[in-house]
N, C-alpha and C. Protein backbone atom coordinates (compact mmCIF):
# COMPACT_ATOMS: atom_id res chain seq x y z
N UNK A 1 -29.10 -28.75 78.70
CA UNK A 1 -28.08 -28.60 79.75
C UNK A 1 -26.70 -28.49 79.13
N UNK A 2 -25.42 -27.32 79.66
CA UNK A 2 -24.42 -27.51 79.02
C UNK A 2 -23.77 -28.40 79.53
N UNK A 3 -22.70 -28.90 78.45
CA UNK A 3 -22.06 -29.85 78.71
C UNK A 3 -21.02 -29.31 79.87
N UNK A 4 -20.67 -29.96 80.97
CA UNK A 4 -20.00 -29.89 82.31
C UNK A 4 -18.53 -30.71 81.58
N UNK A 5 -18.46 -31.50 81.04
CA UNK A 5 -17.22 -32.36 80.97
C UNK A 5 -15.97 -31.78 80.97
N UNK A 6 -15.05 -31.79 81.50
CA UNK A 6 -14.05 -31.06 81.18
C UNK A 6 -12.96 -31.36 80.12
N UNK A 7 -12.21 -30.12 79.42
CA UNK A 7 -12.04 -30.06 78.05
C UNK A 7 -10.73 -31.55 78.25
N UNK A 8 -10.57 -32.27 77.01
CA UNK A 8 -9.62 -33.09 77.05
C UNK A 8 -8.27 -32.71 77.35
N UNK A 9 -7.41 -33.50 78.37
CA UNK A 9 -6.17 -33.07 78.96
C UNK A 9 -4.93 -33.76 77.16
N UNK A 10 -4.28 -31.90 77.20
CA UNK A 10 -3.26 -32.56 75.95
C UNK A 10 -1.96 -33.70 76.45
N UNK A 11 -2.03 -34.32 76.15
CA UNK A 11 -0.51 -35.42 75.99
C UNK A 11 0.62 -34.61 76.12
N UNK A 12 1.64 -35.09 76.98
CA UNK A 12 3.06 -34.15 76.63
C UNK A 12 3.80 -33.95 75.35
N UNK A 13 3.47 -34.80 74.29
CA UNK A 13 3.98 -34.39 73.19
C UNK A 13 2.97 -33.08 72.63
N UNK A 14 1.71 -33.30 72.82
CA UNK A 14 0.89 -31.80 72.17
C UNK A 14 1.39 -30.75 73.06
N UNK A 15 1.72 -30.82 74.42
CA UNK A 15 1.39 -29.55 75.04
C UNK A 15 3.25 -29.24 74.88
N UNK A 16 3.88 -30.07 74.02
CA UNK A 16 5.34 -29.36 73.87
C UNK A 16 5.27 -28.52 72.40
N UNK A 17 4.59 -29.46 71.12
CA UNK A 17 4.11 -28.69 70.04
C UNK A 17 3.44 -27.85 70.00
N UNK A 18 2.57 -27.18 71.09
CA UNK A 18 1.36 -26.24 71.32
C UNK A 18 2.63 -25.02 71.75
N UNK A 19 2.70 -25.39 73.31
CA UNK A 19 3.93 -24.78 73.98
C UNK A 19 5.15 -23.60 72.33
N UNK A 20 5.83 -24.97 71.69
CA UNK A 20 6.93 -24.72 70.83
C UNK A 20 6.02 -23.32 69.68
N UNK A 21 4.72 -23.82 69.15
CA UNK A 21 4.23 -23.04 68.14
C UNK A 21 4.32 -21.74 68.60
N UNK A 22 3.34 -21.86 70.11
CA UNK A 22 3.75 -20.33 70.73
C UNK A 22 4.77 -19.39 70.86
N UNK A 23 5.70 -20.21 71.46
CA UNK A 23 7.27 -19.22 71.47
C UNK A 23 7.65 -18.83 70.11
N UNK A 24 7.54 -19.81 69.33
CA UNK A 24 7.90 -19.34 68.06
C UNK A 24 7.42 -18.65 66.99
N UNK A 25 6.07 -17.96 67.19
CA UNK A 25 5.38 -17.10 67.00
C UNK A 25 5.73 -15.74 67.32
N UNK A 26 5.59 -16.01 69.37
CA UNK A 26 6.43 -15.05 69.87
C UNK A 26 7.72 -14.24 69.02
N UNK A 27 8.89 -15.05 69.52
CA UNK A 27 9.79 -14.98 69.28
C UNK A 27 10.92 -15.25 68.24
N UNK A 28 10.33 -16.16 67.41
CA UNK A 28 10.80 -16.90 66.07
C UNK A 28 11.57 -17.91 66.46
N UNK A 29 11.46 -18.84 65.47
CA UNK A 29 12.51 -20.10 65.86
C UNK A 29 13.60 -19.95 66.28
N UNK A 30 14.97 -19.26 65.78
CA UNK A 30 15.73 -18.79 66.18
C UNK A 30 16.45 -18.49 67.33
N UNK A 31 15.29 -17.53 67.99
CA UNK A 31 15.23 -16.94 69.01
C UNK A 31 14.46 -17.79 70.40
N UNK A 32 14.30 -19.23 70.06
CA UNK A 32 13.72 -19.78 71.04
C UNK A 32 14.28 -20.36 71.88
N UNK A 33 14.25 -20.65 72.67
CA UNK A 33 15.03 -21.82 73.75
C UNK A 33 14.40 -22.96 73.82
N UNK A 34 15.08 -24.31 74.15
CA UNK A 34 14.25 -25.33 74.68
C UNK A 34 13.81 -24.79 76.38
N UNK A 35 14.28 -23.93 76.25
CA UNK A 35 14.02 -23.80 78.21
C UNK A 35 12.47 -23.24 77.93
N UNK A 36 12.42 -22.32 76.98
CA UNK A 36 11.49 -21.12 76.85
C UNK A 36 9.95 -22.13 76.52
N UNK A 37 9.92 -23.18 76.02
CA UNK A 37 9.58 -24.31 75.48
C UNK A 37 8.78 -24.81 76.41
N UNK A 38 9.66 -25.42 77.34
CA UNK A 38 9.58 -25.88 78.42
C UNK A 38 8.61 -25.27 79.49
N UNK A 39 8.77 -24.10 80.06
CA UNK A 39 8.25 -23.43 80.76
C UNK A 39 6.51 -23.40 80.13
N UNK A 40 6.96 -22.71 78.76
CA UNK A 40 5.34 -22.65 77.80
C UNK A 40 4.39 -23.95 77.94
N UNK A 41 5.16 -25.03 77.94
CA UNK A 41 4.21 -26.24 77.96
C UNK A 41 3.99 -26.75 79.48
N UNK A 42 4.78 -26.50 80.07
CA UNK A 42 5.02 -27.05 81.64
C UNK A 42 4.94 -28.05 82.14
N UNK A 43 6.26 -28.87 80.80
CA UNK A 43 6.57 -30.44 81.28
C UNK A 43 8.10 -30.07 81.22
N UNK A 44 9.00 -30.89 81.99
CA UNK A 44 10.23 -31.34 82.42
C UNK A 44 11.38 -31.87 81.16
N UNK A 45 12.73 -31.32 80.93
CA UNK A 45 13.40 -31.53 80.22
C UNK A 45 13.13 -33.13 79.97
N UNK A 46 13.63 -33.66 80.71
CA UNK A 46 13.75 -35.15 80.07
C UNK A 46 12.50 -35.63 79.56
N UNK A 47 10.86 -35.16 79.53
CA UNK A 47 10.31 -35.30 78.81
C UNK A 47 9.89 -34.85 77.18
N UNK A 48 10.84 -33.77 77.15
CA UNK A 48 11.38 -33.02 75.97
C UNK A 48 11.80 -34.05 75.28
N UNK A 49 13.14 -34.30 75.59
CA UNK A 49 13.51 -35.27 74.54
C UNK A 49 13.46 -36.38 74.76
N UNK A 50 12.26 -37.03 75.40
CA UNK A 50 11.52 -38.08 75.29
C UNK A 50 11.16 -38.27 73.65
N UNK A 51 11.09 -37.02 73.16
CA UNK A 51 9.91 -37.06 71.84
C UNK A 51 11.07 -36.72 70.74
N UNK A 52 11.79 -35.37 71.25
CA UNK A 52 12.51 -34.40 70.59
C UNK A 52 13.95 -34.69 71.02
N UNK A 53 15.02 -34.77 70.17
CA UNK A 53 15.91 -35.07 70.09
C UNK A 53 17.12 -33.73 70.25
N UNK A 54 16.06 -32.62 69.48
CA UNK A 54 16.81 -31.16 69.13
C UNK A 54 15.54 -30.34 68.46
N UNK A 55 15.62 -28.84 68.54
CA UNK A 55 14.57 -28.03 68.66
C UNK A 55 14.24 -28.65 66.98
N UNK A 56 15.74 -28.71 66.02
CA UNK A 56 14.86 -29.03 65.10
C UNK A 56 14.14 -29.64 64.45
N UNK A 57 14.42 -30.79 65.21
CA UNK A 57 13.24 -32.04 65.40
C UNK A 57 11.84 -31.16 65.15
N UNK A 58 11.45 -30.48 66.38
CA UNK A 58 10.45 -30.54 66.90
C UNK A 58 9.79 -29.43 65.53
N UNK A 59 10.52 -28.52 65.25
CA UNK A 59 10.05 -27.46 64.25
C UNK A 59 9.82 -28.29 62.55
N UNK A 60 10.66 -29.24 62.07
CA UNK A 60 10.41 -30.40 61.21
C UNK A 60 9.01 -31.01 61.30
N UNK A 61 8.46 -31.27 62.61
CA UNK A 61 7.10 -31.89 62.77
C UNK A 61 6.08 -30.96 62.83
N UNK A 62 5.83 -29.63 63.06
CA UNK A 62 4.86 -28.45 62.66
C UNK A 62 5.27 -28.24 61.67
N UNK A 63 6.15 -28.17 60.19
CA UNK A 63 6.72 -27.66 59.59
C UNK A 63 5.51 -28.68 58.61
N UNK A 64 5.64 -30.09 59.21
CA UNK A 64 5.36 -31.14 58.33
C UNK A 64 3.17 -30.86 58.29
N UNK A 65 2.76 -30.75 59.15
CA UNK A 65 1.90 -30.56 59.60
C UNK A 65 1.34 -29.49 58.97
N UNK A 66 1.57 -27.98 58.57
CA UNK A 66 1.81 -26.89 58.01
C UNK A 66 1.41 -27.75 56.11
N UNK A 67 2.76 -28.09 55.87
CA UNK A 67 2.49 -28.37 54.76
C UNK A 67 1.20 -29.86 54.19
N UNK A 68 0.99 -30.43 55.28
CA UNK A 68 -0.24 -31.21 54.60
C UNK A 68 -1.51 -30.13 54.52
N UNK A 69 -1.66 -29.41 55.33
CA UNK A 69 -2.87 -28.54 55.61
C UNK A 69 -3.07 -27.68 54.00
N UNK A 70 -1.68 -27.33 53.79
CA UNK A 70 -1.58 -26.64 52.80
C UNK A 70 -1.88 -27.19 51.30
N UNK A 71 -1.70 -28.25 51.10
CA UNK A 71 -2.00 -29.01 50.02
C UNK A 71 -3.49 -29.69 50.42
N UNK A 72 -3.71 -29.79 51.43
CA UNK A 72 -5.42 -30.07 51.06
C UNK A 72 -6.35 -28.74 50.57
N UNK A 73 -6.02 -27.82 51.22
CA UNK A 73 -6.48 -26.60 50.76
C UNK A 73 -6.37 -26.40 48.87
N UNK A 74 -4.79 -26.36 48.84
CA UNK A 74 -4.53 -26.39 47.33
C UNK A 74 -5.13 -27.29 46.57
N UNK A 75 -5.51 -28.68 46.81
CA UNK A 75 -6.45 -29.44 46.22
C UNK A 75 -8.19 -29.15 46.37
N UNK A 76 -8.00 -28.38 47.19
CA UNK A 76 -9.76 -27.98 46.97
C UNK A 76 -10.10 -27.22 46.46
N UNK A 77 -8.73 -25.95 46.42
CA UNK A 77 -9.04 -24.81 44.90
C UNK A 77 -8.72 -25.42 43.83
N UNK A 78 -8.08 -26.38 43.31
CA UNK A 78 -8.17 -27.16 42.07
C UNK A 78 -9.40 -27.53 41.63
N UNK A 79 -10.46 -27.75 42.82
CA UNK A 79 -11.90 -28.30 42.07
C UNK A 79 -12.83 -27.19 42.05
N UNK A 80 -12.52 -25.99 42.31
CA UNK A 80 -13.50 -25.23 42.27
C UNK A 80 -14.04 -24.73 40.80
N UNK A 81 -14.92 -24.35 40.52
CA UNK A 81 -15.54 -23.86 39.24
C UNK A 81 -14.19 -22.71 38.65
N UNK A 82 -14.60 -22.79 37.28
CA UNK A 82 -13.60 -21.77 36.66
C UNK A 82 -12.55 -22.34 35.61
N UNK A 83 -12.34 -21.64 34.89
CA UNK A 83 -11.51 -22.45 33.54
C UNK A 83 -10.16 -22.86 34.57
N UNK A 84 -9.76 -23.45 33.00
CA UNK A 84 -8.19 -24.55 34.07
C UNK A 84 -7.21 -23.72 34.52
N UNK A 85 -7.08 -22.34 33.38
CA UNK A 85 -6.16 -21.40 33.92
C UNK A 85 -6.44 -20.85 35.58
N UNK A 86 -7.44 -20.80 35.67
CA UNK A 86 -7.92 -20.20 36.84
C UNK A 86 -7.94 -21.24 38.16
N UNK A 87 -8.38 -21.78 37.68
CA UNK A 87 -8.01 -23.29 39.03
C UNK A 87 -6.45 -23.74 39.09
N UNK A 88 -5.64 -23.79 37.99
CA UNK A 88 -4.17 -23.58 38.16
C UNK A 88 -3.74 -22.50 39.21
N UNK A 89 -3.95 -21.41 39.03
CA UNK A 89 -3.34 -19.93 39.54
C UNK A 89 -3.70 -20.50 40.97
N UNK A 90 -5.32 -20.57 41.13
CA UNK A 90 -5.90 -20.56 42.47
C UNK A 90 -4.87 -21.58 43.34
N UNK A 91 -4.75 -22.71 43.01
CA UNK A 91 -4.07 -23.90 43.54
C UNK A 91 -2.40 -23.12 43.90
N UNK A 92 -1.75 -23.00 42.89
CA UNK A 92 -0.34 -22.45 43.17
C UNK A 92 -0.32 -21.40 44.21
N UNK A 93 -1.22 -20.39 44.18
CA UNK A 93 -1.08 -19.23 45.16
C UNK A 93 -2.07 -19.61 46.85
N UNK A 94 -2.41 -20.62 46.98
CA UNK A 94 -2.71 -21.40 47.96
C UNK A 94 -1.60 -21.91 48.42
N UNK A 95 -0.59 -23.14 47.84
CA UNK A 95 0.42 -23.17 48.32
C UNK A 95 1.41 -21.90 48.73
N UNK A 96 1.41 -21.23 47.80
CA UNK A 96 2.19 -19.79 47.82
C UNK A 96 1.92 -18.96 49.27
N UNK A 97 0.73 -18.94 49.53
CA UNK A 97 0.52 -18.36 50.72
C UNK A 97 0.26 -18.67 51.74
N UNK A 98 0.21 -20.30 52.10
CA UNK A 98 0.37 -21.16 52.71
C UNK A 98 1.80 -21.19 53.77
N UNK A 99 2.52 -21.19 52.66
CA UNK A 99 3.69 -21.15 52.74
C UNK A 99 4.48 -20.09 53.20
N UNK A 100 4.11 -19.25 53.19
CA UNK A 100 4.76 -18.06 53.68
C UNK A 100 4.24 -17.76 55.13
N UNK A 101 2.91 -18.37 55.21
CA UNK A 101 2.05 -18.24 56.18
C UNK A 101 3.33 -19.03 57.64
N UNK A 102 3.39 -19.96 57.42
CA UNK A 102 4.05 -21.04 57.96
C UNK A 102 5.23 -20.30 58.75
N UNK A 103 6.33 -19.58 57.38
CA UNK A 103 7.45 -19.10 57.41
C UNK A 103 7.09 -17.75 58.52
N UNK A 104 6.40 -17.16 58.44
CA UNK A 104 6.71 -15.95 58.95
C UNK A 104 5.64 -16.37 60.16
N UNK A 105 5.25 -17.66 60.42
CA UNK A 105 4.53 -18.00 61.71
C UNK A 105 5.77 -18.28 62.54
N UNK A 106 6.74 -19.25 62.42
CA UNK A 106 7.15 -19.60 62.67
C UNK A 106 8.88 -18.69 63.00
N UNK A 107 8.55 -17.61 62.69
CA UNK A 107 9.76 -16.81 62.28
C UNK A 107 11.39 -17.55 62.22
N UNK A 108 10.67 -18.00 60.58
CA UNK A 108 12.05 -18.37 59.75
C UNK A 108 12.41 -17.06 58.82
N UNK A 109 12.19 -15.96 58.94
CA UNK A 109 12.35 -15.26 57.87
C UNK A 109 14.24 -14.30 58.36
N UNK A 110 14.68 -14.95 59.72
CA UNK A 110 15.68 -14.19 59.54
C UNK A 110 16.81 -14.96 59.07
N UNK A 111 17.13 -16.26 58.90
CA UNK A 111 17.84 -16.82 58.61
C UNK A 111 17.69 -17.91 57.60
N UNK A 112 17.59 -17.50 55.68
CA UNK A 112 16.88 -17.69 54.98
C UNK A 112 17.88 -19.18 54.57
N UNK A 113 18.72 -19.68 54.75
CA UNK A 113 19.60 -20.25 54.42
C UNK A 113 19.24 -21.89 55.09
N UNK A 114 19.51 -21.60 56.90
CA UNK A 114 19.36 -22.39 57.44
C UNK A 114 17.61 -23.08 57.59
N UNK A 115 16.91 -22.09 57.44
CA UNK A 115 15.41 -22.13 57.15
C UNK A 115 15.14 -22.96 56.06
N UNK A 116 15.97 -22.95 54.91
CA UNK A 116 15.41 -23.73 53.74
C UNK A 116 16.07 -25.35 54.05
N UNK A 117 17.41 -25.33 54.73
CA UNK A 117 17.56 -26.94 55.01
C UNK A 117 16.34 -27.30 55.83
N UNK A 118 16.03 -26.89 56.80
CA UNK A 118 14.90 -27.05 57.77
C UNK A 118 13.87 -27.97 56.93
N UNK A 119 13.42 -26.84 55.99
CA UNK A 119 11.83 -27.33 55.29
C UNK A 119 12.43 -28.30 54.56
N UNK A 120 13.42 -28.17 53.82
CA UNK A 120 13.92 -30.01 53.08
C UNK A 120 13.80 -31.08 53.57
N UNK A 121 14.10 -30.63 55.17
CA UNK A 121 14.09 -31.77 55.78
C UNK A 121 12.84 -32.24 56.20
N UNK A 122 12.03 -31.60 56.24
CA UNK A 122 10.09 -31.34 56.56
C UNK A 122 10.23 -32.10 55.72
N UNK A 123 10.10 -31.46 54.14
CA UNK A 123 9.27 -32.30 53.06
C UNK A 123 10.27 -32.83 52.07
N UNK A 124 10.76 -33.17 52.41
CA UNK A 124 12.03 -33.82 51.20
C UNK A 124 11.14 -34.38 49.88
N UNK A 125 10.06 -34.57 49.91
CA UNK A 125 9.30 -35.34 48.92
C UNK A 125 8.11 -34.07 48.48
N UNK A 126 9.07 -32.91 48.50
CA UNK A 126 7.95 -31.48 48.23
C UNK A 126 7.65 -32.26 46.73
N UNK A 127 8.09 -32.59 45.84
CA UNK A 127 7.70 -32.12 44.31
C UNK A 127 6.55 -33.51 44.07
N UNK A 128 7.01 -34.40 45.19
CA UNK A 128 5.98 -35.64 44.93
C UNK A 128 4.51 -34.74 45.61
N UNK A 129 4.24 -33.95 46.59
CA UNK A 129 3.32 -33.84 47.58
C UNK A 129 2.47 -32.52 46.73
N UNK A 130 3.39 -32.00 45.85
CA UNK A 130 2.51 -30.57 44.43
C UNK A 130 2.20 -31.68 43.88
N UNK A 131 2.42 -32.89 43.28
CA UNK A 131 2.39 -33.78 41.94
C UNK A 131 1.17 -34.18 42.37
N UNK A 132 0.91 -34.67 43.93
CA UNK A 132 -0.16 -35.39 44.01
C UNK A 132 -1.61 -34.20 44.52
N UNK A 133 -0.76 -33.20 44.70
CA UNK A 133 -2.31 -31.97 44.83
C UNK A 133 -2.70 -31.71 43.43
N UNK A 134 -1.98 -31.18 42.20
CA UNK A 134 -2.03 -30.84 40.99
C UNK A 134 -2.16 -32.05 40.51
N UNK A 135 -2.26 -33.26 40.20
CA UNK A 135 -2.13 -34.24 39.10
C UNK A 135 -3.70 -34.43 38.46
N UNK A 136 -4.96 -34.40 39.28
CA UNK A 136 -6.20 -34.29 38.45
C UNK A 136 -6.46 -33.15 38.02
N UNK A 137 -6.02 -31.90 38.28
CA UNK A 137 -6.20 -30.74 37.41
C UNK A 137 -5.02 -30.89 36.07
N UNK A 138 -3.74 -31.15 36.00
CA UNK A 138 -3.03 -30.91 35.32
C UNK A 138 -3.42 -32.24 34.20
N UNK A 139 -4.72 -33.53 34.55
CA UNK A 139 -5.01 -33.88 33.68
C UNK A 139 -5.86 -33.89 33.00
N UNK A 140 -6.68 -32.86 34.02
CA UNK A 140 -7.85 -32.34 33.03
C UNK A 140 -7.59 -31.41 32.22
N UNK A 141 -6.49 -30.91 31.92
CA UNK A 141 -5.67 -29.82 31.17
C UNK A 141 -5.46 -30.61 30.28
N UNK A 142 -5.01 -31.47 30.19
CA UNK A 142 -4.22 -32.49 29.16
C UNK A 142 -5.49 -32.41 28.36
N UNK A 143 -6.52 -32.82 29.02
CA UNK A 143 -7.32 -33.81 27.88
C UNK A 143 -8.29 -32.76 26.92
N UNK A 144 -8.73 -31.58 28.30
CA UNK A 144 -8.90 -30.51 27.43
C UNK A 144 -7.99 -29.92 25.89
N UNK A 145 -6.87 -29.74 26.12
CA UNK A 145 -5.68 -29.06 25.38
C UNK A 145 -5.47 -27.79 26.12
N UNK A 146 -5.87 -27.76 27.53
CA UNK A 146 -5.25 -26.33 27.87
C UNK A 146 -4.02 -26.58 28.20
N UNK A 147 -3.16 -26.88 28.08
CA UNK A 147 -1.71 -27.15 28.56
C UNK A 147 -0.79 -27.30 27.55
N UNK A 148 0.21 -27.16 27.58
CA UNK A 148 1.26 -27.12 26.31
C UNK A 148 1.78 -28.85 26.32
N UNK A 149 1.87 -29.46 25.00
CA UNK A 149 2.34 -30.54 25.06
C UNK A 149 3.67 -30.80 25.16
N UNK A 150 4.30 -30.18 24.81
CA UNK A 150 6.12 -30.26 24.77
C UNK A 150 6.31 -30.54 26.40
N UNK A 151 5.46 -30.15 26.63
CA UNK A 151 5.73 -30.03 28.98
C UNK A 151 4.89 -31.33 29.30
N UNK A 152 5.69 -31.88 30.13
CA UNK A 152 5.08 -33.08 31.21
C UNK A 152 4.26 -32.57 32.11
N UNK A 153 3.95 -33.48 32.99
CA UNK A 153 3.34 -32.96 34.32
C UNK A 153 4.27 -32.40 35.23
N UNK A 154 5.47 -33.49 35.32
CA UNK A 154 6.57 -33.57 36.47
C UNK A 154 7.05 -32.13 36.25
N UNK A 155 7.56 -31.50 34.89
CA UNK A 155 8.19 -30.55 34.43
C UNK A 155 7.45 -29.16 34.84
N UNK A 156 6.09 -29.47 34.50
CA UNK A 156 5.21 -28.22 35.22
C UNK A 156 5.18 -27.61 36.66
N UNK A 157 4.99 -29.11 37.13
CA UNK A 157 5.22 -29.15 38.73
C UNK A 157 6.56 -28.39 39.14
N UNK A 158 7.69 -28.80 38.95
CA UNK A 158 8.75 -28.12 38.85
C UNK A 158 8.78 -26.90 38.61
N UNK A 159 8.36 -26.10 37.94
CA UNK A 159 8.00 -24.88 37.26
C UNK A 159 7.46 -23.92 38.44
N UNK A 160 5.91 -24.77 38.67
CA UNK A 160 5.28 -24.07 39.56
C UNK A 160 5.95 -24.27 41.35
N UNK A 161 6.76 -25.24 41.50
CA UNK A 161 7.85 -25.26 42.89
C UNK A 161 8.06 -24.33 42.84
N UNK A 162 9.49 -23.76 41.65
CA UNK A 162 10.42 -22.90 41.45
C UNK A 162 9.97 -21.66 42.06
N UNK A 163 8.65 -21.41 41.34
CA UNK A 163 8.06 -20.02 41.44
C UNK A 163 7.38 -19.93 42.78
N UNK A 164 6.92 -20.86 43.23
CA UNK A 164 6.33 -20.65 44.76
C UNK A 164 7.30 -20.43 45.55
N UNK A 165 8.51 -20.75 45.00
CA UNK A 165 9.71 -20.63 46.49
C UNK A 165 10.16 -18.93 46.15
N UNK A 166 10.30 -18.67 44.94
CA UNK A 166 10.48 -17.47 44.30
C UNK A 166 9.92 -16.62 45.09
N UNK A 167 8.60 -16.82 45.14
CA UNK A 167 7.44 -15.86 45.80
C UNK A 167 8.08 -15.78 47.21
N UNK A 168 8.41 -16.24 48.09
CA UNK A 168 8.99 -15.60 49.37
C UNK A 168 9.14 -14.01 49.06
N UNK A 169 10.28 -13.95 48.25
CA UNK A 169 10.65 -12.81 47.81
C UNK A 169 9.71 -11.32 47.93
N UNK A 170 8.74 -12.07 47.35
CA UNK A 170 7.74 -10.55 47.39
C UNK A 170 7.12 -10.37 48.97
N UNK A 171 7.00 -11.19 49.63
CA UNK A 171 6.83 -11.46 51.12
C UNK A 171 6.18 -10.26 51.87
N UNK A 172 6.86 -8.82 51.50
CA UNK A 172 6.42 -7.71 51.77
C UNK A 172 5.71 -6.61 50.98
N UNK A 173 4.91 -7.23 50.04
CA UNK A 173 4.52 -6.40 49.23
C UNK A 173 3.21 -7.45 49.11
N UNK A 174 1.81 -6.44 48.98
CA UNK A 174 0.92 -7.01 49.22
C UNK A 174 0.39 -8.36 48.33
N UNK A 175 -0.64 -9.00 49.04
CA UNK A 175 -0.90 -10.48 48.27
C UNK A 175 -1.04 -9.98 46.95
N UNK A 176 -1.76 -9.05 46.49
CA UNK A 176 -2.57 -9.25 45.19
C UNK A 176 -0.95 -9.00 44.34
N UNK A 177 -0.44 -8.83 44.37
CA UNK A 177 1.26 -8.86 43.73
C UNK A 177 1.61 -10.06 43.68
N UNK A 178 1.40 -10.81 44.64
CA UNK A 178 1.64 -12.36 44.21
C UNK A 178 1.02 -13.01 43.24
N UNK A 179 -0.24 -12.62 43.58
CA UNK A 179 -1.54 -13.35 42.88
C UNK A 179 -1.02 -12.77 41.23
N UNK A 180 -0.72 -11.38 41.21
CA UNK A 180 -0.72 -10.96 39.79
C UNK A 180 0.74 -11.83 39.36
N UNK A 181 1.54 -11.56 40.06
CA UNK A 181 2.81 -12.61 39.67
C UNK A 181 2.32 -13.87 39.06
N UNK A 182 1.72 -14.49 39.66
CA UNK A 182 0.99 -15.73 39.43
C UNK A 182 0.00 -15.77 37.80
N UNK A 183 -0.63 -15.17 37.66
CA UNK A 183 -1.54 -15.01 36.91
C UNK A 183 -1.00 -14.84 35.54
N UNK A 184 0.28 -13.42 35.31
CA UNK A 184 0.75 -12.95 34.21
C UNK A 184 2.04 -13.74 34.06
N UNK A 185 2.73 -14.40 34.84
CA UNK A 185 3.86 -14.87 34.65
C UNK A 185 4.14 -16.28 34.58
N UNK A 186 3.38 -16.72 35.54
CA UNK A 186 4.10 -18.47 36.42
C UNK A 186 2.87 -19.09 35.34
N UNK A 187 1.47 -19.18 35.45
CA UNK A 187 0.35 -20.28 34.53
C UNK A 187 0.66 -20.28 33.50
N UNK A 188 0.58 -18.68 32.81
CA UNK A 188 0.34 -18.38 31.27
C UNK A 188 1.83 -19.53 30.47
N UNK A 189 2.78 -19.30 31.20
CA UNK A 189 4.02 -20.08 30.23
C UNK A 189 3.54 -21.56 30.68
N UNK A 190 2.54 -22.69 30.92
CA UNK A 190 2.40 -23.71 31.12
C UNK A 190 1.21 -23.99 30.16
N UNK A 191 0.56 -22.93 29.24
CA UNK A 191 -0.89 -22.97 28.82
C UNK A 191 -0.58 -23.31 27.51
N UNK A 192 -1.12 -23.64 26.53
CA UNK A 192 -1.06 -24.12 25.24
C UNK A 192 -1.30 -22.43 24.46
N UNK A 193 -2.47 -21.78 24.84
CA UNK A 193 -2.95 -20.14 24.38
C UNK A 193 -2.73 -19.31 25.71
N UNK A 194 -1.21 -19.05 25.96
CA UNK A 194 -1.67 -18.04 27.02
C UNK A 194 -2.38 -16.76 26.72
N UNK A 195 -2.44 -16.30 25.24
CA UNK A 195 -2.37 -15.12 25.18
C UNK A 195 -4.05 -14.78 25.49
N UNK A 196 -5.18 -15.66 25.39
CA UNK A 196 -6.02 -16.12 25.43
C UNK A 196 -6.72 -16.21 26.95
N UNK A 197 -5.81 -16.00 27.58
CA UNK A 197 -6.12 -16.19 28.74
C UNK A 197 -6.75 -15.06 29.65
N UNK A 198 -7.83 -15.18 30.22
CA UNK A 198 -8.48 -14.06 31.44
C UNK A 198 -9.11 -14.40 32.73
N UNK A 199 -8.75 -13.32 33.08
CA UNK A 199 -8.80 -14.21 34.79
C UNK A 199 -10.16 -13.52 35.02
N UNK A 200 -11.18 -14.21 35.93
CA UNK A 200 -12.15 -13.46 36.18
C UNK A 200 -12.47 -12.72 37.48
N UNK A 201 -10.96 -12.69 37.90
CA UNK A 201 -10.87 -11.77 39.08
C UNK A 201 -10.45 -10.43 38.39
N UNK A 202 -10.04 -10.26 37.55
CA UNK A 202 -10.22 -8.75 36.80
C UNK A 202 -8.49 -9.00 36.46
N UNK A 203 -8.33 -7.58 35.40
CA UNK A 203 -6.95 -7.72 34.88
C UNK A 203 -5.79 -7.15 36.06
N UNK A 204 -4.30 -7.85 36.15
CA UNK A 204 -3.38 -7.98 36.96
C UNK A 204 -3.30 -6.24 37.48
N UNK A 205 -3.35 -6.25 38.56
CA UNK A 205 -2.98 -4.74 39.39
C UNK A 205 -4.04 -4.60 40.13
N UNK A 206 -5.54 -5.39 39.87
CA UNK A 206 -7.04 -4.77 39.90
C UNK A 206 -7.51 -5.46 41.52
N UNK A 207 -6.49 -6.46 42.35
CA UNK A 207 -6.89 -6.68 43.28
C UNK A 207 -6.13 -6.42 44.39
């Protein structure tokens, strides 16, 4: 027999985050209203900022949400089979496209300035939240010797931030350009032998 029950009723805080994701999909953050918000979820101003103080409250808490999703992912391509170079790349371009995923969900891409205080304010603890997706791969690197010793962990991490925020940039030019970005540029300078290095998705241009 199917189940008859009817589906669970969302809370006014989900059906304002459900509501908010939509318009801003729609329309981009930017371009949203709390009215537009409002209507989408079909609860009453003063229950708005019951929760939400200001839209960017509310875009800070999907923003935040966005990025845990993204680092569990990036920690599960860290364990997949494949030398360390390759579980490096995989992990970084997970966040990498994660991340962009987010950005151009959310349409932050017209106002690149005010968009990046936004996500600071999301993850202010970005370099702790790579440290703790990357830290059992970057020490199974260690113990191997695939990793350069002169470089820390923290310093790598840093490295690979830099370049994931970098990557916006290519935004319009297809993934496998990232991925090759990734592969020939951002790992190889973190490796002890880059020159040594092959990806077994085939050589950079090939995907």
């Amino acid at each position: 027999m199917l189940d008859q029950r009817p589906p669970e009723k969302l809370t006014s805080r989900e059906a304002i985050l459900k509501g908010a994701r939509s318009c801003f999909a729609r329309n981009g953050f930017h371009q949203t209203t709390v009215e537009a918000i409002l209507q989408e979820a079909g609860v009453a101003r003063s229950t708005f900022y019951r929760y939400f103080a200001k839209l960017d409250d509310l875009l800070i808490v999907l923003i935040e949400h966005e990025f845990a999703q993204t680092f569990l992912e990036a920690s599960a391509a860290a364990e997949l089979p494949g030398t360390h170079a390759e579980q490096l790349a995989q992990a970084t371009f997970h966040v990498a496209t994660g991340s962009l995923h987010w950005f151009k969900l959310f349409g932050l891409e017209d106002d690149a300035v005010r968009s990046s205080k936004l996500i600071i304010a999301a993850a202010p603890d970005l370099m702790q939240r790579v440290a703790v997706a990357f830290h059992p791969m970057l020490e199974r690197g260690r113990k191997s010797g695939a990793l350069r010793q002169d470089l820390t962990n923290e310093e790598i991490i840093e490295w690979l931030v830099q370049n994931i925020w970098t990557l916006r940039y290519l935004k319009h030019r297809p993934v496998g350009a990232m991925r090759d970005w990734i592969d020939r540029l951002v790992v190889p300078a973190v490796l002890a032998c880059p020159r040594q290095v092959q990806f077994s998705q085939g050589p950079p241009g090939s995907r």
